[in-house]
N, C-alpha and C. Protein backbone atom coordinates (compact mmCIF):
# COMPACT_ATOMS: atom_id res chain seq x y z
N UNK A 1 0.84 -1.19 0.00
CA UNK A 1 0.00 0.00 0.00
C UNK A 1 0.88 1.25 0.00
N UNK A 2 0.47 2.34 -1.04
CA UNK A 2 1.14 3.42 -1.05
C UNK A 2 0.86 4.23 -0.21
N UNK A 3 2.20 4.82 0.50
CA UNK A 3 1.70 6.15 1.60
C UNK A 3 2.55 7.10 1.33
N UNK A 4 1.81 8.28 1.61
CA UNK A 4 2.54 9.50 1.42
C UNK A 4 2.30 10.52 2.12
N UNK A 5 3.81 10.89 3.09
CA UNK A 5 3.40 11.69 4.18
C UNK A 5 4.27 13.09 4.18
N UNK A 6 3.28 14.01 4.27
CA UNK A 6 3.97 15.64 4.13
C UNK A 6 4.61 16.13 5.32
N UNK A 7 5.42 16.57 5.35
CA UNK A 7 5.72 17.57 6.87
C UNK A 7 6.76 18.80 6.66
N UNK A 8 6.64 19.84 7.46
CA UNK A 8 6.97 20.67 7.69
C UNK A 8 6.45 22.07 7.36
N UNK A 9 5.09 21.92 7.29
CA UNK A 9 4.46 23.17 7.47
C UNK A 9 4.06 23.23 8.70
N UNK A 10 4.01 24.51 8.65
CA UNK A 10 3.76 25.62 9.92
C UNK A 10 3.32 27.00 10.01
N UNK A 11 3.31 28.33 10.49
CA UNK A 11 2.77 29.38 10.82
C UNK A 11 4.58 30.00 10.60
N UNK A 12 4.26 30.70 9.87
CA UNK A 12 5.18 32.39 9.49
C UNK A 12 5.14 33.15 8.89
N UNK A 13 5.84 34.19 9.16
CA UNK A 13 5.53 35.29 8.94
C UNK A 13 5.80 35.83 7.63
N UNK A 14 5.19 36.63 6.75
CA UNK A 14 5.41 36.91 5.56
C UNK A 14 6.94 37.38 5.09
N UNK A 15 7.69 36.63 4.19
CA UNK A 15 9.46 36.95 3.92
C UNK A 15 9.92 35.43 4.32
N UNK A 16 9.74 35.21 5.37
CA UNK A 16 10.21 33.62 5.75
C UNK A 16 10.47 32.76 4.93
N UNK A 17 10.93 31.80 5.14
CA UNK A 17 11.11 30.41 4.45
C UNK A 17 10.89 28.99 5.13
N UNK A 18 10.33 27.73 4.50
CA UNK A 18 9.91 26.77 4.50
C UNK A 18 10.45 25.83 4.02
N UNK A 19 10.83 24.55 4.46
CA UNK A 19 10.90 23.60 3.36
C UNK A 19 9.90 22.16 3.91
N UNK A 20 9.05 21.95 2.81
CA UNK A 20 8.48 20.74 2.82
C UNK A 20 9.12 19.43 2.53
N UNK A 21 8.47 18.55 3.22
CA UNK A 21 9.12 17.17 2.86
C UNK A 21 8.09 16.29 2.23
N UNK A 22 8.37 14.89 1.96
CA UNK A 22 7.25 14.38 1.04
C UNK A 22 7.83 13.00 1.21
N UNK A 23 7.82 12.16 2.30
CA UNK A 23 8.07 10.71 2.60
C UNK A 23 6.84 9.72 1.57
N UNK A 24 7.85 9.02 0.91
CA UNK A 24 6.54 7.85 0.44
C UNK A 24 7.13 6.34 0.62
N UNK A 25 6.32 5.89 1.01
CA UNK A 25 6.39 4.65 1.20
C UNK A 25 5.37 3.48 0.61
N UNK A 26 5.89 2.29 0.80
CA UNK A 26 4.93 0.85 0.03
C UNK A 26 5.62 0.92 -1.77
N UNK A 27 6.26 1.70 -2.27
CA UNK A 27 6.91 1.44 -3.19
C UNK A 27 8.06 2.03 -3.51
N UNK A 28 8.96 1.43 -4.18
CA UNK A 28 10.00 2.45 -4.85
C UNK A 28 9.69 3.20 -5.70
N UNK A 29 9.65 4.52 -5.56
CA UNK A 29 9.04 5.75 -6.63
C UNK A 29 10.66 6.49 -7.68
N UNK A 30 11.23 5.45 -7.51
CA UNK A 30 12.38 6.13 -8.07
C UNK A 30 12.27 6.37 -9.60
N UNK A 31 11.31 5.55 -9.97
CA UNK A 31 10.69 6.12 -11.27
C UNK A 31 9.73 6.61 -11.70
N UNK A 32 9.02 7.01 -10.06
CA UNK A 32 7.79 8.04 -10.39
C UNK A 32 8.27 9.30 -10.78
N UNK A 33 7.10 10.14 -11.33
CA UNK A 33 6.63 11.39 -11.52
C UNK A 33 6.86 11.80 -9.65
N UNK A 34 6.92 12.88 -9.14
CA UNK A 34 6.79 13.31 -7.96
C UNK A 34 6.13 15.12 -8.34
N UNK A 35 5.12 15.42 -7.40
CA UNK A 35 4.74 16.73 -7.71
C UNK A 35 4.11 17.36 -6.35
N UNK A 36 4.44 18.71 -6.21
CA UNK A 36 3.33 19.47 -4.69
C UNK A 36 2.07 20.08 -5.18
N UNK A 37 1.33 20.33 -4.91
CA UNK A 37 -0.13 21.20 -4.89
C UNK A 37 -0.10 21.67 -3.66
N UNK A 38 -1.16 22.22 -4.28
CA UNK A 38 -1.57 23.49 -2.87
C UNK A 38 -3.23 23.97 -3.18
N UNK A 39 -3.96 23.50 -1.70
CA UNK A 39 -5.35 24.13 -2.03
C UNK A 39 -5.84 25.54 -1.50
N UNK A 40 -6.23 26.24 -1.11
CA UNK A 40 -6.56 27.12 0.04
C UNK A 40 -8.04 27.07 -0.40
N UNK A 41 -8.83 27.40 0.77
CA UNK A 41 -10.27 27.69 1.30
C UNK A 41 -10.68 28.22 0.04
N UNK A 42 -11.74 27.45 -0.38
CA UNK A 42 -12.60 27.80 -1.79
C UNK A 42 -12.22 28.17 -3.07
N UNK A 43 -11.14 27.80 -3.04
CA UNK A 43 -10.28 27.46 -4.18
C UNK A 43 -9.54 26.10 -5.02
N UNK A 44 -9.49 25.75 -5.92
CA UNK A 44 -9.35 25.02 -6.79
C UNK A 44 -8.01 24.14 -6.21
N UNK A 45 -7.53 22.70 -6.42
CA UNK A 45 -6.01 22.56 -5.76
C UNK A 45 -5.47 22.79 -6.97
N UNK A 46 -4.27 23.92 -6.68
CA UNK A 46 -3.19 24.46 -7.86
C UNK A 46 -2.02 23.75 -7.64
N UNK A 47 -1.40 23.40 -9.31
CA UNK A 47 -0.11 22.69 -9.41
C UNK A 47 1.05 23.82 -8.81
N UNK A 48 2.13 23.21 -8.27
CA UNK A 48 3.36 23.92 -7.76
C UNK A 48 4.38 23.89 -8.91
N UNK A 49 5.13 22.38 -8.92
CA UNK A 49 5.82 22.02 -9.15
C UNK A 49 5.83 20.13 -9.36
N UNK A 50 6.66 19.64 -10.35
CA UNK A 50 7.19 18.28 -10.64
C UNK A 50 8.30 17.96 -10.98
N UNK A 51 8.36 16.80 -10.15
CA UNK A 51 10.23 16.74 -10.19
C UNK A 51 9.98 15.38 -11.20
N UNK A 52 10.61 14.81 -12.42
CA UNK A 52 10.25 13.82 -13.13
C UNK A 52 11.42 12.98 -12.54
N UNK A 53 10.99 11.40 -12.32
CA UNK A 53 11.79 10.33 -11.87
C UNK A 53 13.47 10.55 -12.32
N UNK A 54 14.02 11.15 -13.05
CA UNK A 54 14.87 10.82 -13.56
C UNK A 54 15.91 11.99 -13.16
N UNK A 55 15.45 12.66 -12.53
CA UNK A 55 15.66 13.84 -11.33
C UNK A 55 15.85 15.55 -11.18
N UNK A 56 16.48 15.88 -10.72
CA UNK A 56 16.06 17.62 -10.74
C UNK A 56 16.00 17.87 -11.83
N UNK A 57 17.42 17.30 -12.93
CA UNK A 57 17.04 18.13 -13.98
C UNK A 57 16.51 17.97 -15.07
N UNK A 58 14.70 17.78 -14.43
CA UNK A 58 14.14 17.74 -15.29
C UNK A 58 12.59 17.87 -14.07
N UNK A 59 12.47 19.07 -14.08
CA UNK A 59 11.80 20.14 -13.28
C UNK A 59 10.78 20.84 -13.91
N UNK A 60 9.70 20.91 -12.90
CA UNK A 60 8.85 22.53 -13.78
C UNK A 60 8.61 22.94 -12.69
N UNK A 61 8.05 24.12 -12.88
CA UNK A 61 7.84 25.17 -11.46
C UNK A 61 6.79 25.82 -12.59
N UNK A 62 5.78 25.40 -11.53
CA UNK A 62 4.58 27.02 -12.10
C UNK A 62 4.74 28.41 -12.04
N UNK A 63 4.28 28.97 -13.04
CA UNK A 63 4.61 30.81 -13.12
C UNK A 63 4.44 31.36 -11.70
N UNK A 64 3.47 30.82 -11.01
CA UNK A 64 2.67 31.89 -9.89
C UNK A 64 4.00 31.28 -8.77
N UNK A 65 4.90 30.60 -8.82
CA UNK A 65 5.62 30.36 -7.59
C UNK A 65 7.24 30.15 -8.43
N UNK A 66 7.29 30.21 -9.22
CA UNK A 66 8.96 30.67 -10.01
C UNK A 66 9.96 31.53 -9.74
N UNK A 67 11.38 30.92 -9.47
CA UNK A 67 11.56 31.90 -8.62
C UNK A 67 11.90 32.19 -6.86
N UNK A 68 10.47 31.14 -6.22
CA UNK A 68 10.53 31.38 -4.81
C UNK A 68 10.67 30.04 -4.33
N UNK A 69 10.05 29.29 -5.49
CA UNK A 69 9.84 27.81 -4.46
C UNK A 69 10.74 26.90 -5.93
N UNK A 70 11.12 25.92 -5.29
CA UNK A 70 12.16 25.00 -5.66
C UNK A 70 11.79 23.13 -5.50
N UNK A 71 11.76 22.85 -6.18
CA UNK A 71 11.15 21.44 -5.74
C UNK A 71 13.13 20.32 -5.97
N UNK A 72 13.11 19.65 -5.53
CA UNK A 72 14.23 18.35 -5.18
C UNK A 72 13.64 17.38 -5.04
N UNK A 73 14.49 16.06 -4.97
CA UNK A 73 14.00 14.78 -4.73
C UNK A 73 15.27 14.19 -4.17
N UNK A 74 15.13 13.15 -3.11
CA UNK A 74 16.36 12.28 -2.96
C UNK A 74 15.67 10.73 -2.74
N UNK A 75 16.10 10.56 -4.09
CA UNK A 75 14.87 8.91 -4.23
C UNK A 75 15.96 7.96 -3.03
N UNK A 76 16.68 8.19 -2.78
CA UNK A 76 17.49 7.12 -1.53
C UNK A 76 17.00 7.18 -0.40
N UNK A 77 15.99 8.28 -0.47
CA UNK A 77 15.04 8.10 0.80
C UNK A 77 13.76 8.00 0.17
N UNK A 78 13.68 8.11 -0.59
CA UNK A 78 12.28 8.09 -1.16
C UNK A 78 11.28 9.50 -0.72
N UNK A 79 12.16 10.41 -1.10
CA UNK A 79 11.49 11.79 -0.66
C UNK A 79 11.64 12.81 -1.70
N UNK A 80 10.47 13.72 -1.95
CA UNK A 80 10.25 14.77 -1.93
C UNK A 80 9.88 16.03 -1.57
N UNK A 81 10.88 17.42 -2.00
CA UNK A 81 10.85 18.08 -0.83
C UNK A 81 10.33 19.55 -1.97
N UNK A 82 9.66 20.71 -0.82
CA UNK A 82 9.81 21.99 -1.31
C UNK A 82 10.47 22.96 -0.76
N UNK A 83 11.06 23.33 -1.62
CA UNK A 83 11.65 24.94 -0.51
C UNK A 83 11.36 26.20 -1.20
N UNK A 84 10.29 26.95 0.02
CA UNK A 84 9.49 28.31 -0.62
C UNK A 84 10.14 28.85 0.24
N UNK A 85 10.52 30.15 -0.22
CA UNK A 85 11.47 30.88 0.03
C UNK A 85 10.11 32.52 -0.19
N UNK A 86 10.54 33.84 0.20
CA UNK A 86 9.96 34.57 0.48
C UNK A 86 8.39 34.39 0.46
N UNK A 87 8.00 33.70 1.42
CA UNK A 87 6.51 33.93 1.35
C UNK A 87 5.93 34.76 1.58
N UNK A 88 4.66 34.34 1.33
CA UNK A 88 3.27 35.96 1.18
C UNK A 88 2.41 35.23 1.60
N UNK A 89 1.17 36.22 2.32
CA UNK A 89 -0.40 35.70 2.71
C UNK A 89 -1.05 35.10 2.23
N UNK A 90 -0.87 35.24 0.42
CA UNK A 90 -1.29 34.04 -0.42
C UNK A 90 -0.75 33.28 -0.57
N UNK A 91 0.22 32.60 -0.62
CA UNK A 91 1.10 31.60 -0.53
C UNK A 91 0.08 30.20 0.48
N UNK A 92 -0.78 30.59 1.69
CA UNK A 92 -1.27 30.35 3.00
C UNK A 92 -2.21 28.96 1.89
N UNK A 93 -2.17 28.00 2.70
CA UNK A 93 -2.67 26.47 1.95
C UNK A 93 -2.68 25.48 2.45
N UNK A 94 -3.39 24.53 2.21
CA UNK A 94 -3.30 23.03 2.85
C UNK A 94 -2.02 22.41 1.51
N UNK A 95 -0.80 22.05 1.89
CA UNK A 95 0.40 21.63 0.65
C UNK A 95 0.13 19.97 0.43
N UNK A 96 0.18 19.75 -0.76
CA UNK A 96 -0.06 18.64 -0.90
C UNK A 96 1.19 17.42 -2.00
N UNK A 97 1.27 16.73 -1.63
CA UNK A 97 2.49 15.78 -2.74
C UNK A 97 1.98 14.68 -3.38
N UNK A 98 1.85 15.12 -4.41
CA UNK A 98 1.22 13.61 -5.50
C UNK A 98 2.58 12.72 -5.91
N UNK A 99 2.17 11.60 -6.15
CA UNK A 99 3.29 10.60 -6.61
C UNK A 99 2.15 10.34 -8.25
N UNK A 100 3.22 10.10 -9.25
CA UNK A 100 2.22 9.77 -10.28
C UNK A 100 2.83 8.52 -10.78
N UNK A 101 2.47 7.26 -10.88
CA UNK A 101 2.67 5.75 -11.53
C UNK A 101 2.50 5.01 -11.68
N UNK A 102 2.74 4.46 -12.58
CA UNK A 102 1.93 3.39 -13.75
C UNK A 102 0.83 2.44 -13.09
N UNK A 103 1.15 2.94 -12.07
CA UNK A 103 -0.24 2.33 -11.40
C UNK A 103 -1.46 2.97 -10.74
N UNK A 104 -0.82 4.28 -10.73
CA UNK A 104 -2.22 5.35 -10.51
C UNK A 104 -1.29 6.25 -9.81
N UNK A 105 -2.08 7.07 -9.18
CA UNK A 105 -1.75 8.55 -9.14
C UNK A 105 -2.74 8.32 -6.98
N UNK A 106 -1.21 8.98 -6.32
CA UNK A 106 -2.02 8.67 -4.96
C UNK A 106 -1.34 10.03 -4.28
N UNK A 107 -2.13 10.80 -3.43
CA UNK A 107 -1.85 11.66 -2.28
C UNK A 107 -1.56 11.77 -1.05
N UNK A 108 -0.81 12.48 -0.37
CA UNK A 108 -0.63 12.81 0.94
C UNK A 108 -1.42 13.53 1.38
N UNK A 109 -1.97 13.35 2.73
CA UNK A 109 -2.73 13.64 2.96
C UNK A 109 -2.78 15.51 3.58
N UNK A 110 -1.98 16.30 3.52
CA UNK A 110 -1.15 17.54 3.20
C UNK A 110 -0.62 17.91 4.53
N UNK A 111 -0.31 19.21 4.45
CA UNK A 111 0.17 20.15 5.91
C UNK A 111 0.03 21.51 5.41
N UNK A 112 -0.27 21.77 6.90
CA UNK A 112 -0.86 23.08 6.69
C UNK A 112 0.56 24.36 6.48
N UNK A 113 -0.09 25.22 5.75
CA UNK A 113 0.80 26.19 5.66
C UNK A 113 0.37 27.75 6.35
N UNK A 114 1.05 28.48 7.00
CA UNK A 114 0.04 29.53 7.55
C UNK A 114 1.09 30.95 7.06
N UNK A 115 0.95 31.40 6.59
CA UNK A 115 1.69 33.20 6.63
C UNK A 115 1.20 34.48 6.74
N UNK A 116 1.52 34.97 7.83
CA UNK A 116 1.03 35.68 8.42
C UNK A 116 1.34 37.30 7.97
N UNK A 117 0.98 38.21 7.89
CA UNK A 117 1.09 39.81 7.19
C UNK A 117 2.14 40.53 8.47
């Protein structure tokens, strides 16, 4: 069974920095797709970033976070990570890490993000 567990969100203050983690377990994803989302309150869940199995360099970063946030992988742990760097009030989200492979597409269940003005 696939699991996938987020950590390191928390509450700060707008400028701060973060880095998320993205533990998965029940398979080797070393040839998954790896990717973050992000939902906030009555809004749609928006893509971040995807790190493709074959590793950083071969990256995308969405327009709205280019720039601030950075996605990595270290498949020897079987992790994926984010690092958002100057945050803002909108930035503020439940973060989420998809794994995508050939056997379906599964989520973590997220962490909260809070930034404060």
């Amino acid at each position: 069974q696939v699991e996938l567990v987020e950590s390191g969100g928390g509450l700060v203050q707008a400028g701060d920095s973060l880095k998320l983690s993205c533990t998965a377990s029940g398979r080797d994803f070393s040839r998954d797709d790896m990717g973050w989302f992000r939902q906030a309150p009555g809004k749609a869940r928006e893509f971040l970033a995807r790190a493709r199995w074959n590793g950083s360099s071969s990256t995308v970063v969405a327009d709205s976070v280019r720039g601030r946030f950075t996605i990595s992988r270290d498949n020897a742990k079987n992790a994926v990570y984010l690092q958002m760097n100057s945050l803002k009030p909108e930035d503020a989200a439940v973060y989420y890490c998809r794994l995508n492979s050939v056997n379906g597409i599964y989520w973590g269940q997220g962490t909260q993000v809070t930034v404060s003005s």
